[in-house]
N, C-alpha and C. Protein backbone atom coordinates (compact mmCIF):
# COMPACT_ATOMS: atom_id res chain seq x y z
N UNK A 1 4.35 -3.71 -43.40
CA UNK A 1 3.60 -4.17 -44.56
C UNK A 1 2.74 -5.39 -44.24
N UNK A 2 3.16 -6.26 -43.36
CA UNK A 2 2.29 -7.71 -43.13
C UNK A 2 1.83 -7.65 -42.49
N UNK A 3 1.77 -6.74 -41.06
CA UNK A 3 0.94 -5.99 -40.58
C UNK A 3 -0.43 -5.73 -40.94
N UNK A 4 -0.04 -4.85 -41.69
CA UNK A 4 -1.13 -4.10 -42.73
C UNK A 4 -2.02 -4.88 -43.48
N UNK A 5 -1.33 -5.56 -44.10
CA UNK A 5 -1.75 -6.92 -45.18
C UNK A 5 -2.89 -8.17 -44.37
N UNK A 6 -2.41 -8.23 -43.27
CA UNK A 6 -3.17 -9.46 -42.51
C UNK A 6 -4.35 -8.52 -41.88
N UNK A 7 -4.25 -7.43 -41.28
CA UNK A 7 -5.33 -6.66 -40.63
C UNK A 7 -6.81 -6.24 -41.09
N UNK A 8 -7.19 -7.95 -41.66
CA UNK A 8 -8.66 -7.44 -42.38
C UNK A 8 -9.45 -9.14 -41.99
N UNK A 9 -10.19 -9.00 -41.98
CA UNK A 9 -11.38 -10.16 -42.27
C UNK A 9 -10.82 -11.13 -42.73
N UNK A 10 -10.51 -11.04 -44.03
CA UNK A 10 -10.01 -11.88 -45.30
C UNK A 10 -9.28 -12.06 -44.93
N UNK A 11 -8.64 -13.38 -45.50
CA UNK A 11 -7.26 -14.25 -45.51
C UNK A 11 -6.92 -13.60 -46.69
N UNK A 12 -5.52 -13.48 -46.87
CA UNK A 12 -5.04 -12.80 -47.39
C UNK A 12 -3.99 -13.77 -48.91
N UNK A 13 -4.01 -14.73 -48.06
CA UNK A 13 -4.30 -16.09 -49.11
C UNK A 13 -5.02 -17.01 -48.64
N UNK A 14 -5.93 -16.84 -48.53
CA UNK A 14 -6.97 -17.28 -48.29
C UNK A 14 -7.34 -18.49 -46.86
N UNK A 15 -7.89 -19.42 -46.75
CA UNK A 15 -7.62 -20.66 -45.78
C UNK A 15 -7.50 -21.59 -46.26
N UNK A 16 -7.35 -22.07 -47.55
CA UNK A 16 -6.94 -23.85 -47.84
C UNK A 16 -5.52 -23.74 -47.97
N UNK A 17 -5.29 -24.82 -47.25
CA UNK A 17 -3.58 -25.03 -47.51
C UNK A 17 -3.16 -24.99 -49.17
N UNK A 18 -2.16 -24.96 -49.44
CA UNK A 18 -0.97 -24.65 -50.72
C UNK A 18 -1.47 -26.08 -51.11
N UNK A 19 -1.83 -25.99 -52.32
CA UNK A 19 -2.13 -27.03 -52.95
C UNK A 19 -0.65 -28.68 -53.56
N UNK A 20 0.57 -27.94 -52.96
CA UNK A 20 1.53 -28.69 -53.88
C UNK A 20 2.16 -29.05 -51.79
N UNK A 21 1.82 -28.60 -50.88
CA UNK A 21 1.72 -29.06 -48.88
C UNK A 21 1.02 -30.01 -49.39
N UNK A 22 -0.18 -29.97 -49.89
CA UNK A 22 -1.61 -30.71 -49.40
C UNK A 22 -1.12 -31.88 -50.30
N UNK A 23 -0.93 -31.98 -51.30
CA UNK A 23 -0.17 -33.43 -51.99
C UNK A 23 0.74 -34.07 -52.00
N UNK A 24 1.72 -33.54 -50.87
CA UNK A 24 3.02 -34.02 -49.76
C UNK A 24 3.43 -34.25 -48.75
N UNK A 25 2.48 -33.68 -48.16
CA UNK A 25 2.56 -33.60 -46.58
C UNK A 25 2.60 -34.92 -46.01
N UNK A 26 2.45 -35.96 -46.70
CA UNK A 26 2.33 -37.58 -45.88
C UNK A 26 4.02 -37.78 -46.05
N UNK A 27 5.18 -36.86 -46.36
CA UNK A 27 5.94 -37.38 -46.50
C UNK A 27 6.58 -37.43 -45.23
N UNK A 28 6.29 -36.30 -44.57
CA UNK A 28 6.72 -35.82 -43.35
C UNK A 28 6.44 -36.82 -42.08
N UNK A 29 7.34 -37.86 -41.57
CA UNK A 29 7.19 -38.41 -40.63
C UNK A 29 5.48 -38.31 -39.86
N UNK A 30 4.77 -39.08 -39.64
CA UNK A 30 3.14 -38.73 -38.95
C UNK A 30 3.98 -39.13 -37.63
N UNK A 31 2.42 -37.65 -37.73
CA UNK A 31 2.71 -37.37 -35.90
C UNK A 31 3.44 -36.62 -35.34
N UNK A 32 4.49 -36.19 -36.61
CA UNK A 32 6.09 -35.29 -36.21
C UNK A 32 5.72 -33.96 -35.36
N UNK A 33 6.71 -33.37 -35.61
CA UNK A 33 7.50 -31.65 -35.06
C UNK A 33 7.27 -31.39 -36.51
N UNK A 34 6.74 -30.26 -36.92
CA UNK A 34 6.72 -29.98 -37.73
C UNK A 34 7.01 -27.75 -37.17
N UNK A 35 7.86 -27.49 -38.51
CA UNK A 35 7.97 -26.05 -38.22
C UNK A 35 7.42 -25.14 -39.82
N UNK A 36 6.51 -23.86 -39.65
CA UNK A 36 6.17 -23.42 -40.98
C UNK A 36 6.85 -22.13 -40.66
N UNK A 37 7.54 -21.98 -42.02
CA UNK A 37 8.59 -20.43 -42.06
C UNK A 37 7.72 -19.84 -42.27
N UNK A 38 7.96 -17.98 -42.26
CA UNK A 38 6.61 -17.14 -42.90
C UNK A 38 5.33 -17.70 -42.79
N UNK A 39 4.73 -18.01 -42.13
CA UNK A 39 2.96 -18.41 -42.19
C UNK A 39 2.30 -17.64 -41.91
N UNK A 40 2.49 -16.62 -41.63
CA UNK A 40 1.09 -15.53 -41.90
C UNK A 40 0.26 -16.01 -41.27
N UNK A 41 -1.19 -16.21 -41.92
CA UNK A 41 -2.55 -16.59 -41.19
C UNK A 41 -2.73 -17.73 -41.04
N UNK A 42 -1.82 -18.45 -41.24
CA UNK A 42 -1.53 -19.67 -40.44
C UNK A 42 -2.40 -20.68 -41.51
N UNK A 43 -2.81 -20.60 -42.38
CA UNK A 43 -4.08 -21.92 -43.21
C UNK A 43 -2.83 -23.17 -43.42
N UNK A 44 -1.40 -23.13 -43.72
CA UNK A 44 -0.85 -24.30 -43.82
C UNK A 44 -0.76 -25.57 -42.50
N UNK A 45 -0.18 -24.13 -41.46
CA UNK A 45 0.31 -24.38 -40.06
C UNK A 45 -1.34 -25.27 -39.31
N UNK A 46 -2.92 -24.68 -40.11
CA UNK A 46 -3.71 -25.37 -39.43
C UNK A 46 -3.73 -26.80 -40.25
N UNK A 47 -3.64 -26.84 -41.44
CA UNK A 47 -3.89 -27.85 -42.04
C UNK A 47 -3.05 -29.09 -41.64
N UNK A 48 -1.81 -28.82 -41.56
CA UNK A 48 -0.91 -29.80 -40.83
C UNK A 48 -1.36 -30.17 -39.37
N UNK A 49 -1.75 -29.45 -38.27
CA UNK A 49 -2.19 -30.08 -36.96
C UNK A 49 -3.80 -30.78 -37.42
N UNK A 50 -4.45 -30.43 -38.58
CA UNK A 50 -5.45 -31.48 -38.60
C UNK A 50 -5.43 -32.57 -38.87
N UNK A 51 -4.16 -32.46 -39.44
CA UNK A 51 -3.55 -33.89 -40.08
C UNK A 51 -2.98 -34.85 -39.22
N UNK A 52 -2.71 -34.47 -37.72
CA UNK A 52 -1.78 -34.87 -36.39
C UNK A 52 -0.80 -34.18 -36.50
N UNK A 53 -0.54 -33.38 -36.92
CA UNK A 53 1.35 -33.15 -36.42
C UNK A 53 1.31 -32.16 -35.27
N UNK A 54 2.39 -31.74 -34.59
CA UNK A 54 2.92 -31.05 -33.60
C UNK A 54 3.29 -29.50 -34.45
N UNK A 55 2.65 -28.53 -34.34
CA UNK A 55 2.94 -27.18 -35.29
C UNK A 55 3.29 -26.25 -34.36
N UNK A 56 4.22 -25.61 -35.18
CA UNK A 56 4.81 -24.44 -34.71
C UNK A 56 4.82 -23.42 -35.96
N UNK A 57 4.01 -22.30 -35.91
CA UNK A 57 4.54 -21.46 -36.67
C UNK A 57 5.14 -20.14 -36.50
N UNK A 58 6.21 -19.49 -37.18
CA UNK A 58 6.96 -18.79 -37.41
C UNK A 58 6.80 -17.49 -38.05
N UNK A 59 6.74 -16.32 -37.55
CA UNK A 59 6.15 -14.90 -38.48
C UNK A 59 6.45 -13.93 -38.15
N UNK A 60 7.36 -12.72 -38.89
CA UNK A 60 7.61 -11.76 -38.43
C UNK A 60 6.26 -10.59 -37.82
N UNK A 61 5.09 -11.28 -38.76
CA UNK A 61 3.54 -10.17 -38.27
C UNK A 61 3.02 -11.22 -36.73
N UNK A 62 2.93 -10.23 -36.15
CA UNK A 62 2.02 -10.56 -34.60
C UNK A 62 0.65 -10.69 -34.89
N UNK A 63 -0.18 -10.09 -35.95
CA UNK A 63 -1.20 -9.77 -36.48
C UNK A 63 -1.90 -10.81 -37.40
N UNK A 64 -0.74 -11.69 -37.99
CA UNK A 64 -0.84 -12.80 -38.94
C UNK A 64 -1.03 -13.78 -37.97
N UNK A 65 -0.17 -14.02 -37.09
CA UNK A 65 0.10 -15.27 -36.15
C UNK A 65 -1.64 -14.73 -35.10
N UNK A 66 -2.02 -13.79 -34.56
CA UNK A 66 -3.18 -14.04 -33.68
C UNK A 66 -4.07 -14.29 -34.72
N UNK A 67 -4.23 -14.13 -35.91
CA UNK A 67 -5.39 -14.58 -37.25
C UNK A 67 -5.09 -16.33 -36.64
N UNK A 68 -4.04 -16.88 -36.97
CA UNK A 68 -3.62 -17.98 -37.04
C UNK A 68 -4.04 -18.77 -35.98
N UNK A 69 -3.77 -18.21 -35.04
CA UNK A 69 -4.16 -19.16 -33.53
C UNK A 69 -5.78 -18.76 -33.27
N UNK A 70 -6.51 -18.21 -33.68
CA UNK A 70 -7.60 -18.19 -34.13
C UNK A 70 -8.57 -18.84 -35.18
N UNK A 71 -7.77 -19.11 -36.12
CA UNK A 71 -8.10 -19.86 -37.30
C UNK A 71 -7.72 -21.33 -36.97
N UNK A 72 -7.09 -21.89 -36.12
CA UNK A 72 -6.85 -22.85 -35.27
C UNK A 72 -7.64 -23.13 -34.34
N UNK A 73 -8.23 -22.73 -34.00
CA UNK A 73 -9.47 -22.92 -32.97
C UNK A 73 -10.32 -23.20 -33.10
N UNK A 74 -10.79 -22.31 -34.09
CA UNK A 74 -12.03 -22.09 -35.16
C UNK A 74 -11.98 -24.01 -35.74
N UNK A 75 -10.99 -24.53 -35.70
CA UNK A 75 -10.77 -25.58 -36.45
C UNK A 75 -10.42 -27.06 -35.61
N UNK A 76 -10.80 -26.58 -34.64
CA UNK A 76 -10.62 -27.82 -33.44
C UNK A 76 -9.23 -28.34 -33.46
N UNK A 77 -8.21 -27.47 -33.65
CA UNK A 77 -6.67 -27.74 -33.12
C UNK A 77 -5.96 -26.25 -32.77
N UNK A 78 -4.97 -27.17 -32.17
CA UNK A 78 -4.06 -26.09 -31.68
C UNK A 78 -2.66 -25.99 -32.73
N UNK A 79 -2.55 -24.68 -32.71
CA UNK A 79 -0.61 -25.04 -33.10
C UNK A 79 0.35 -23.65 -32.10
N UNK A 80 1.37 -23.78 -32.38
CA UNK A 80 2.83 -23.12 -31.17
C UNK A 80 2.38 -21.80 -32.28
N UNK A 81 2.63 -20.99 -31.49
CA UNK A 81 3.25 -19.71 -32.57
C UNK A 81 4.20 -18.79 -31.98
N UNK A 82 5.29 -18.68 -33.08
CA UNK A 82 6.23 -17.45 -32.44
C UNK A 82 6.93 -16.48 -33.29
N UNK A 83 6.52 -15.19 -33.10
CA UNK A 83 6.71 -14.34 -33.89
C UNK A 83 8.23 -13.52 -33.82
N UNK A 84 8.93 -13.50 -35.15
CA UNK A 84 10.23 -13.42 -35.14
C UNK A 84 10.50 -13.34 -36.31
N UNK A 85 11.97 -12.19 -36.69
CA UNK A 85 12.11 -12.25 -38.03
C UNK A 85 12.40 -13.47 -38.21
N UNK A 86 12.82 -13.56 -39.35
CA UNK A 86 13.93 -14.75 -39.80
C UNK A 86 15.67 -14.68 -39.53
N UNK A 87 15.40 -13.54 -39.68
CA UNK A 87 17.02 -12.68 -39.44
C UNK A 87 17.46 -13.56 -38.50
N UNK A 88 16.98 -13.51 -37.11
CA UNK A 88 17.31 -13.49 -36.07
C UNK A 88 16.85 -15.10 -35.70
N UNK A 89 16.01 -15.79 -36.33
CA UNK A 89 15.51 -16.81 -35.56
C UNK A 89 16.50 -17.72 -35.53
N UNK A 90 16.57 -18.69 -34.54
CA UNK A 90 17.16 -19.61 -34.21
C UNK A 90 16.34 -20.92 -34.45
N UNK A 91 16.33 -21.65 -35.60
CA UNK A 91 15.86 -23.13 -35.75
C UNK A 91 15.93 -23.98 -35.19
N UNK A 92 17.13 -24.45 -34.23
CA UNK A 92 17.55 -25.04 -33.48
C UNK A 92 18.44 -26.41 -34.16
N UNK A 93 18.75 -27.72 -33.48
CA UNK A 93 19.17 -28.90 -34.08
C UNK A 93 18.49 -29.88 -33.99
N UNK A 94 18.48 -30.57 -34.54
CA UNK A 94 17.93 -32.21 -35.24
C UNK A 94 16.24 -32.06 -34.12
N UNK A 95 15.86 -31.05 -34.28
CA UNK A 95 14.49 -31.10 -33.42
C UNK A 95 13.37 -31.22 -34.63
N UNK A 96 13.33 -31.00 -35.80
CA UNK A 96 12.01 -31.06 -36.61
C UNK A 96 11.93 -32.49 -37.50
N UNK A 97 11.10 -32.98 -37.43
CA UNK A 97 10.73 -33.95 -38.29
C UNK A 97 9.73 -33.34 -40.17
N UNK A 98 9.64 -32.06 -39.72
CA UNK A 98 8.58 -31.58 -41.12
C UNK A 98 9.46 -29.89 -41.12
N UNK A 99 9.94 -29.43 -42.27
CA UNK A 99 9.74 -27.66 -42.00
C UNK A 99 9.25 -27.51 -43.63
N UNK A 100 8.57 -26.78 -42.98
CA UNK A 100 7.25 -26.30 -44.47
C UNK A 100 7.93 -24.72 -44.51
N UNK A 101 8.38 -24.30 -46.21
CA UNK A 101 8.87 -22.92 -46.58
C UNK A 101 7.51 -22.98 -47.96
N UNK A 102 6.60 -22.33 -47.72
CA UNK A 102 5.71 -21.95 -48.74
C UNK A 102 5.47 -20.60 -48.78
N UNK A 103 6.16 -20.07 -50.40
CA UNK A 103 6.37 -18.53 -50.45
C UNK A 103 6.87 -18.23 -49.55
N UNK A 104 8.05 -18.37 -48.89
CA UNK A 104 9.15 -17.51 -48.30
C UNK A 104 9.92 -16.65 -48.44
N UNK A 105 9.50 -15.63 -49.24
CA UNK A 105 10.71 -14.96 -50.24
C UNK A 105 11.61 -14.28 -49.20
N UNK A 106 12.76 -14.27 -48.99
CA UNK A 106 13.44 -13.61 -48.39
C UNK A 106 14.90 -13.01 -49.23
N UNK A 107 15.69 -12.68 -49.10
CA UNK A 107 17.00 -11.87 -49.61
C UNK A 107 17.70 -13.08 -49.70
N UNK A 108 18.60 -13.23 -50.78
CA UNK A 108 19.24 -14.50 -50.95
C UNK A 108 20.33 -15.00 -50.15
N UNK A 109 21.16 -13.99 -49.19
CA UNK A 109 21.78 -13.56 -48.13
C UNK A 109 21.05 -14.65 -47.06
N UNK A 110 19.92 -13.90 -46.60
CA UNK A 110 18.94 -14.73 -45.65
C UNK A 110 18.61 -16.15 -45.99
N UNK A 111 18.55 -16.07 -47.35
CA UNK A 111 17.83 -17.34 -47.44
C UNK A 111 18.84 -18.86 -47.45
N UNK A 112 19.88 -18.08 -47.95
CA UNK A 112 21.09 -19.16 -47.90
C UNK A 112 21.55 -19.89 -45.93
N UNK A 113 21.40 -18.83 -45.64
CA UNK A 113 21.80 -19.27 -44.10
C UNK A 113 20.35 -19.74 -43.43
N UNK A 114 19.02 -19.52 -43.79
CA UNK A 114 18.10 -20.09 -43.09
C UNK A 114 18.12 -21.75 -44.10
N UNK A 115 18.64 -22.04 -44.80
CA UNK A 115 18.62 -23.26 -45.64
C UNK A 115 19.78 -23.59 -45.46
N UNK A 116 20.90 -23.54 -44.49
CA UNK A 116 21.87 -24.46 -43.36
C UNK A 116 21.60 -24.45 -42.63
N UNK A 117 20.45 -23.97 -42.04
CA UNK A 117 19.92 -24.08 -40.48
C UNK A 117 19.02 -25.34 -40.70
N UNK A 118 18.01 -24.95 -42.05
CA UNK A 118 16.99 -25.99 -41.90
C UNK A 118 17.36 -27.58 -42.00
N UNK A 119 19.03 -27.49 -42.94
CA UNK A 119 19.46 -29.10 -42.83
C UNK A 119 19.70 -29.47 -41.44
N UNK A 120 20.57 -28.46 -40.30
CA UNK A 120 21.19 -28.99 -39.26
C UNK A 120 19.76 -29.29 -38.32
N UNK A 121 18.76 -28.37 -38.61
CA UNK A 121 17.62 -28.91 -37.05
C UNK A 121 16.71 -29.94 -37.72
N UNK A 122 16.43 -30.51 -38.99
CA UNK A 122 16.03 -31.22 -39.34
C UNK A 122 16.28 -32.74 -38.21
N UNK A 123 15.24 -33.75 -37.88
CA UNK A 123 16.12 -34.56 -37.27
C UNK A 123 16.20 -35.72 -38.72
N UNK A 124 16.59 -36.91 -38.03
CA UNK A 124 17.15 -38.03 -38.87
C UNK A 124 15.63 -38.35 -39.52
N UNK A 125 16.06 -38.60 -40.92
CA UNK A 125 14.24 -38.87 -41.65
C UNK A 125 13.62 -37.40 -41.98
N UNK A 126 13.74 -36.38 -41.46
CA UNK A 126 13.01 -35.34 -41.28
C UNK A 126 12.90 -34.87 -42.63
N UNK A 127 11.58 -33.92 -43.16
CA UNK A 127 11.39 -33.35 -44.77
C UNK A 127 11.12 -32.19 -44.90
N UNK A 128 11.98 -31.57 -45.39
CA UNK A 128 11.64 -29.96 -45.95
C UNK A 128 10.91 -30.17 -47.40
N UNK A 129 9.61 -28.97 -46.99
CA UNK A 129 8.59 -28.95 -47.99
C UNK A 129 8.89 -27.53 -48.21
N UNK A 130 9.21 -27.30 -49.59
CA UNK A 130 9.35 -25.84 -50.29
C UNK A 130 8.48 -25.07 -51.50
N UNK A 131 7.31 -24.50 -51.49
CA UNK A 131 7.29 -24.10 -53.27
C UNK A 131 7.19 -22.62 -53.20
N UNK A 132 8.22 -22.21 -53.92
CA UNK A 132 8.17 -20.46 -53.83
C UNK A 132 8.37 -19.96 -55.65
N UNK A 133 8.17 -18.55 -55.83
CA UNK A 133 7.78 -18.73 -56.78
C UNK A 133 9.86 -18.56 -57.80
N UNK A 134 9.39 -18.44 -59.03
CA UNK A 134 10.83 -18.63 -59.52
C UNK A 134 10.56 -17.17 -60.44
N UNK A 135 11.77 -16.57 -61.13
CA UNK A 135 12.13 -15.88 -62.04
C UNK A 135 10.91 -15.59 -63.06
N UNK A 136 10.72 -16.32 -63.30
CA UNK A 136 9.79 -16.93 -64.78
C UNK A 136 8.56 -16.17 -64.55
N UNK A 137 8.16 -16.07 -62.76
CA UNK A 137 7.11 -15.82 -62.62
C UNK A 137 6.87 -14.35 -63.19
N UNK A 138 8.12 -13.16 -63.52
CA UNK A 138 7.84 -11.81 -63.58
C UNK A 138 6.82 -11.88 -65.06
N UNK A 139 7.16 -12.59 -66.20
CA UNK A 139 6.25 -12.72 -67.56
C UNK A 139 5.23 -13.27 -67.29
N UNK A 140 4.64 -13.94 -66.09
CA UNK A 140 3.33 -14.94 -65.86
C UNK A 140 2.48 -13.89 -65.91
N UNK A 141 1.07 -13.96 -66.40
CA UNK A 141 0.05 -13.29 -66.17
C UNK A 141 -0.53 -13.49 -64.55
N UNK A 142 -0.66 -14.25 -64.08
CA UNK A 142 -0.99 -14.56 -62.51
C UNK A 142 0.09 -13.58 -61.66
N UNK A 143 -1.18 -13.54 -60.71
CA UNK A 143 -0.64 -12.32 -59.79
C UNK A 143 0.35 -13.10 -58.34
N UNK A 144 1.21 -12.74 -58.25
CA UNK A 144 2.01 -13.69 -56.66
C UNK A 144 3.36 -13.39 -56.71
N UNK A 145 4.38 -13.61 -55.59
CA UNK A 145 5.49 -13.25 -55.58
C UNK A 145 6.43 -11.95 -55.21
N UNK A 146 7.05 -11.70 -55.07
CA UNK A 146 7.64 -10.32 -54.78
C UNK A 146 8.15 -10.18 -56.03
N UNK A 147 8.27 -8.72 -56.65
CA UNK A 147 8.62 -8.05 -58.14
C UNK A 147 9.86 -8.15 -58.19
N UNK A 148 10.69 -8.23 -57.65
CA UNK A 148 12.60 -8.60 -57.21
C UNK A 148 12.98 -9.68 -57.48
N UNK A 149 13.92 -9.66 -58.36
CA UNK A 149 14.41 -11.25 -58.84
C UNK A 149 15.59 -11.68 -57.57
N UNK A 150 15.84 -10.62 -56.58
CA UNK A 150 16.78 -11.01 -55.97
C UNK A 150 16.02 -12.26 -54.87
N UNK A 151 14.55 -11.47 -54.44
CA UNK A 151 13.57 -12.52 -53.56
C UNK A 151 13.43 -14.00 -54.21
N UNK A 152 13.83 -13.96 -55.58
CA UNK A 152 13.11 -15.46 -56.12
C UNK A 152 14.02 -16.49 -55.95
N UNK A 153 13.54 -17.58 -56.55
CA UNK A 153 14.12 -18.48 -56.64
C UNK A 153 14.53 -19.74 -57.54
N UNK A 154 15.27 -20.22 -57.54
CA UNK A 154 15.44 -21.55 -58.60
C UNK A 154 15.83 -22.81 -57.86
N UNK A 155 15.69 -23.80 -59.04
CA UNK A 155 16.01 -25.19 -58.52
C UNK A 155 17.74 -25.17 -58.38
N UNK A 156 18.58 -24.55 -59.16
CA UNK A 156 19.56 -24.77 -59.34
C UNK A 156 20.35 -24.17 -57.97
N UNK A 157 19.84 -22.98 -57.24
CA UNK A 157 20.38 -22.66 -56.17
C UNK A 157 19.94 -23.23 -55.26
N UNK A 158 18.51 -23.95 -55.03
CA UNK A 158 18.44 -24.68 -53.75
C UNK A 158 18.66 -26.03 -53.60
N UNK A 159 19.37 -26.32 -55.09
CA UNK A 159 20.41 -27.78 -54.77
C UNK A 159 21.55 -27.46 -54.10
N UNK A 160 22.46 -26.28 -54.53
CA UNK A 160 23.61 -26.04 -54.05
C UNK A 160 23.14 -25.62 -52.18
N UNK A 161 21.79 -25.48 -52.35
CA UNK A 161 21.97 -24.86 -50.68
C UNK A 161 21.30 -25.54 -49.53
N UNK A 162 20.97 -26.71 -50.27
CA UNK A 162 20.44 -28.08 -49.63
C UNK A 162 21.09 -29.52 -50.09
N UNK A 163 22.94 -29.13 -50.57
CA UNK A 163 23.29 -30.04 -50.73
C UNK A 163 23.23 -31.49 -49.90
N UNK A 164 23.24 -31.38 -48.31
CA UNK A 164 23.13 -32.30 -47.58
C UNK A 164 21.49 -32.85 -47.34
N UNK A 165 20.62 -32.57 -47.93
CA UNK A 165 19.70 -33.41 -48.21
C UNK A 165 19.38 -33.99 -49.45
N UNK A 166 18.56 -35.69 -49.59
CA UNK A 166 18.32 -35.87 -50.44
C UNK A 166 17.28 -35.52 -51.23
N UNK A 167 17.23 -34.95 -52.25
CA UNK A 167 15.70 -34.53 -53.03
C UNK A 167 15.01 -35.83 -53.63
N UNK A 168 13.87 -36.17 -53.17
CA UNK A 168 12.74 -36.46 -53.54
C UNK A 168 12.12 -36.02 -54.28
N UNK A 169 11.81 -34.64 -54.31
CA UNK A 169 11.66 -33.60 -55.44
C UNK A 169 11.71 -32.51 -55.78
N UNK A 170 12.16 -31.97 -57.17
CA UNK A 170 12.88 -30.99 -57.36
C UNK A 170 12.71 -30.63 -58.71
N UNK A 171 11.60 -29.49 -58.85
CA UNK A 171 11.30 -29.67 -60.47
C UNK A 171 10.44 -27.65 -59.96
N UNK A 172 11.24 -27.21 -61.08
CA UNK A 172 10.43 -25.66 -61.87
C UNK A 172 9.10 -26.21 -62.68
N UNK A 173 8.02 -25.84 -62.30
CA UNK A 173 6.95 -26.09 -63.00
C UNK A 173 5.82 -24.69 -62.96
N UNK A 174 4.82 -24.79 -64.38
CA UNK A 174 4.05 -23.71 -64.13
C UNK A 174 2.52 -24.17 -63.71
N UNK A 175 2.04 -23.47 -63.00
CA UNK A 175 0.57 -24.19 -62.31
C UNK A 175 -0.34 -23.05 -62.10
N UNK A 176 -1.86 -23.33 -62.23
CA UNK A 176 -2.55 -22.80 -61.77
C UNK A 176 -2.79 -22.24 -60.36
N UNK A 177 -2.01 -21.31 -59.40
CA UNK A 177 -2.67 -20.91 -58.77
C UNK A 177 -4.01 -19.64 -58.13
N UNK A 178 -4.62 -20.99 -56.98
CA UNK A 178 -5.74 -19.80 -56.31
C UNK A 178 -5.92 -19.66 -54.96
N UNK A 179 -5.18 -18.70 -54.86
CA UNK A 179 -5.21 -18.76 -52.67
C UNK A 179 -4.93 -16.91 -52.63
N UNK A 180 -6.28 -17.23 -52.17
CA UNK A 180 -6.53 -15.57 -51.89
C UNK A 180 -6.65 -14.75 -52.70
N UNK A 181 -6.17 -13.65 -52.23
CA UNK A 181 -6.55 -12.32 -53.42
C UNK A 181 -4.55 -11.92 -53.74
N UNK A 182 -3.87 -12.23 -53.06
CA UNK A 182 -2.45 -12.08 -53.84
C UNK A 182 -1.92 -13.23 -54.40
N UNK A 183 -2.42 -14.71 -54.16
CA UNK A 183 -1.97 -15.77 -55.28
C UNK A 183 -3.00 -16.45 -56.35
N UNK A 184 -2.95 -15.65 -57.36
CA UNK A 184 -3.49 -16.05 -58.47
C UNK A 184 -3.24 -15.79 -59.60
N UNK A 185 -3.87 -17.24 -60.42
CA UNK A 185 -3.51 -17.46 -61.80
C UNK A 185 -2.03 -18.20 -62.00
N UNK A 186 -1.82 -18.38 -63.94
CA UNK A 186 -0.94 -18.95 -64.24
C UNK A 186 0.46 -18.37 -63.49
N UNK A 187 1.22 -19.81 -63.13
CA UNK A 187 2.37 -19.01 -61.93
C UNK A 187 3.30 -20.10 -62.24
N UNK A 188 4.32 -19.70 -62.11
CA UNK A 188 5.79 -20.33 -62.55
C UNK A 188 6.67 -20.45 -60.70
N UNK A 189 7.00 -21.61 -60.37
CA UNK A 189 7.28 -22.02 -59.06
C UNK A 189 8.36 -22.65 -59.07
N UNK A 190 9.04 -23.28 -58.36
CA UNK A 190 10.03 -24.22 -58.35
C UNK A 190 9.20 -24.77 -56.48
N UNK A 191 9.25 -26.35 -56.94
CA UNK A 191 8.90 -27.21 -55.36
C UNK A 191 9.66 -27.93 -55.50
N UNK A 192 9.77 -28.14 -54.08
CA UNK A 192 11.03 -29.37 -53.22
C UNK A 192 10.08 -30.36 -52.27
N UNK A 193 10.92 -31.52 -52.33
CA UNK A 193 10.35 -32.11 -51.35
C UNK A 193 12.08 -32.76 -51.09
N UNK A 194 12.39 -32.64 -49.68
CA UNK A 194 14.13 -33.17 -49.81
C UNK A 194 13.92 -33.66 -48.33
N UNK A 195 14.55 -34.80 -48.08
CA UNK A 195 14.78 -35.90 -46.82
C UNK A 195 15.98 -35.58 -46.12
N UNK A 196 16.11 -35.41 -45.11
CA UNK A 196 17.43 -35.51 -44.37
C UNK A 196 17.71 -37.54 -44.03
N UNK A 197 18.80 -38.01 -44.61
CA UNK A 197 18.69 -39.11 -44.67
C UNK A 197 19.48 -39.64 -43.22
N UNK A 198 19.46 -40.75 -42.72
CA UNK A 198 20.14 -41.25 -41.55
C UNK A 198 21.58 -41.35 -41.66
C-alpha cells in the first residue's frame, strides 16, 4: 500500500513539515540525534536536518525513503535512511536526543512496545515529539487517519505508555489540517511533547 501511495510525483502529504514538529522542534536538544518513525517522503525528516540536527529516518516503503533522500538533496541536506518495519526495528539505547512519531498509526500491540523502546533509547534530556490522530477523528469532516479505532489514539493511553517520561505536553485538540491530498481539514489529534529527564 505505501508503496503504491508514495509512487507518484506528489507528496503524498505534501513537503512542509507537520505544523504542531514545526512549533516544537526547538525542544529537542540543537544539534541532536534525532530519529523519525514512519516518514514516508521524508518532508519532517528534511525539515529537521535544515534546522541542524543529525536525521535518521525510518520506513517500512523503500519508495517513500528514495522520495526522501531526494527531497533532501533537492534541499541542501542530508539525512540516514533505513527502511524497516516497525515490527522488527530495533531503536536501540540512550542514543537519540529527538524521536519524532507524526501519524504513526500502528496496532496498539505494536505501538505499546515501540513506546518502551522509545523511553529506553531516548538519551538523558532527549524529546519525543508525537501528533497522531485520535478517535474523535472518525465524526471529523477532514480527511486523515486510518478508519480503525484500534490504529488510533488517546492521551490517556500514551500517559500510561510513556509513564517514564515527563510531559511537557499532552492535550487532545481539534485543528485545521493541510498536508497533502490525505491530510485535510477539520481533524481531531492528540500531541505530545514528553522529556526523558536526568
Amino acid at each position: 500500500m505505501w508503496d503504491q501511495r508514495y509512487n507518484n510525483e506528489e507528496f503524498a502529504y505534501g513537503t512542509e513539515p507537520n505544523d504542531f514538529l514545526k512549533s516544537e522542534f526547538a525542544q529537542i536538544p540543537k544539534g541532536g540525534k534525532v530519529l523519525c518513525l514512519a516518514e514516508g517522503e521524508g518532508r519532517n525528516a528534511v525539515f529537521l536536518a535544515k534546522q541542524g540536527y543529525d536525521v535518521t529516518a525510518v520506513d517500512q516503503s523503500p519508495v517513500g525513503l528514495v522520495k526522501a533522500t531526494k527531497f533532501a538533496a533537492q534541499n541542501g541536506v542530508k539525512i540516514s535512511t533505513i527502511v524497516a518495519d516497525l515490527n522488527d526495528y530495533d531503536l536501540g539505547e540512550n542514543c537519540w536526543d529527538g524521536i519524532v512519531s507524526i501519524a504513526a498509526h500502528v496496532p496498539s500491540f505494536l505501538r505499546k512496545q515501540i513506546h518502551t523502546q522509545t523511553v529506553k533509547s531516548l538519551s538523558d534530556n532527549g524529546v519525543f515529539i508525537l501528533e497522531a490522530y485520535t478517535e474523535k477523528q472518525l465524526e471529523m469532516d477532514g480527511i486523515g487517519g486510518p478508519p480503525n479505532k484500534e490504529l488510533l489514539m488517546s492521551l490517556a493511553e500514551l500517559k500510561e505508555e510513556l509513564t517514564d517520561l515527563e510531559f511537557v505536553i499532552g492535550q487532545e485538540v481539534e485543528r485545521h489540517i493541510s498536508e497533502g491530498q490525505y491530510h485535510q481539514g477539520e481533524s481531531a489529534v492528540v500531541q505530545v511533547v514528553a522529556r526523558k529527564s536526568v
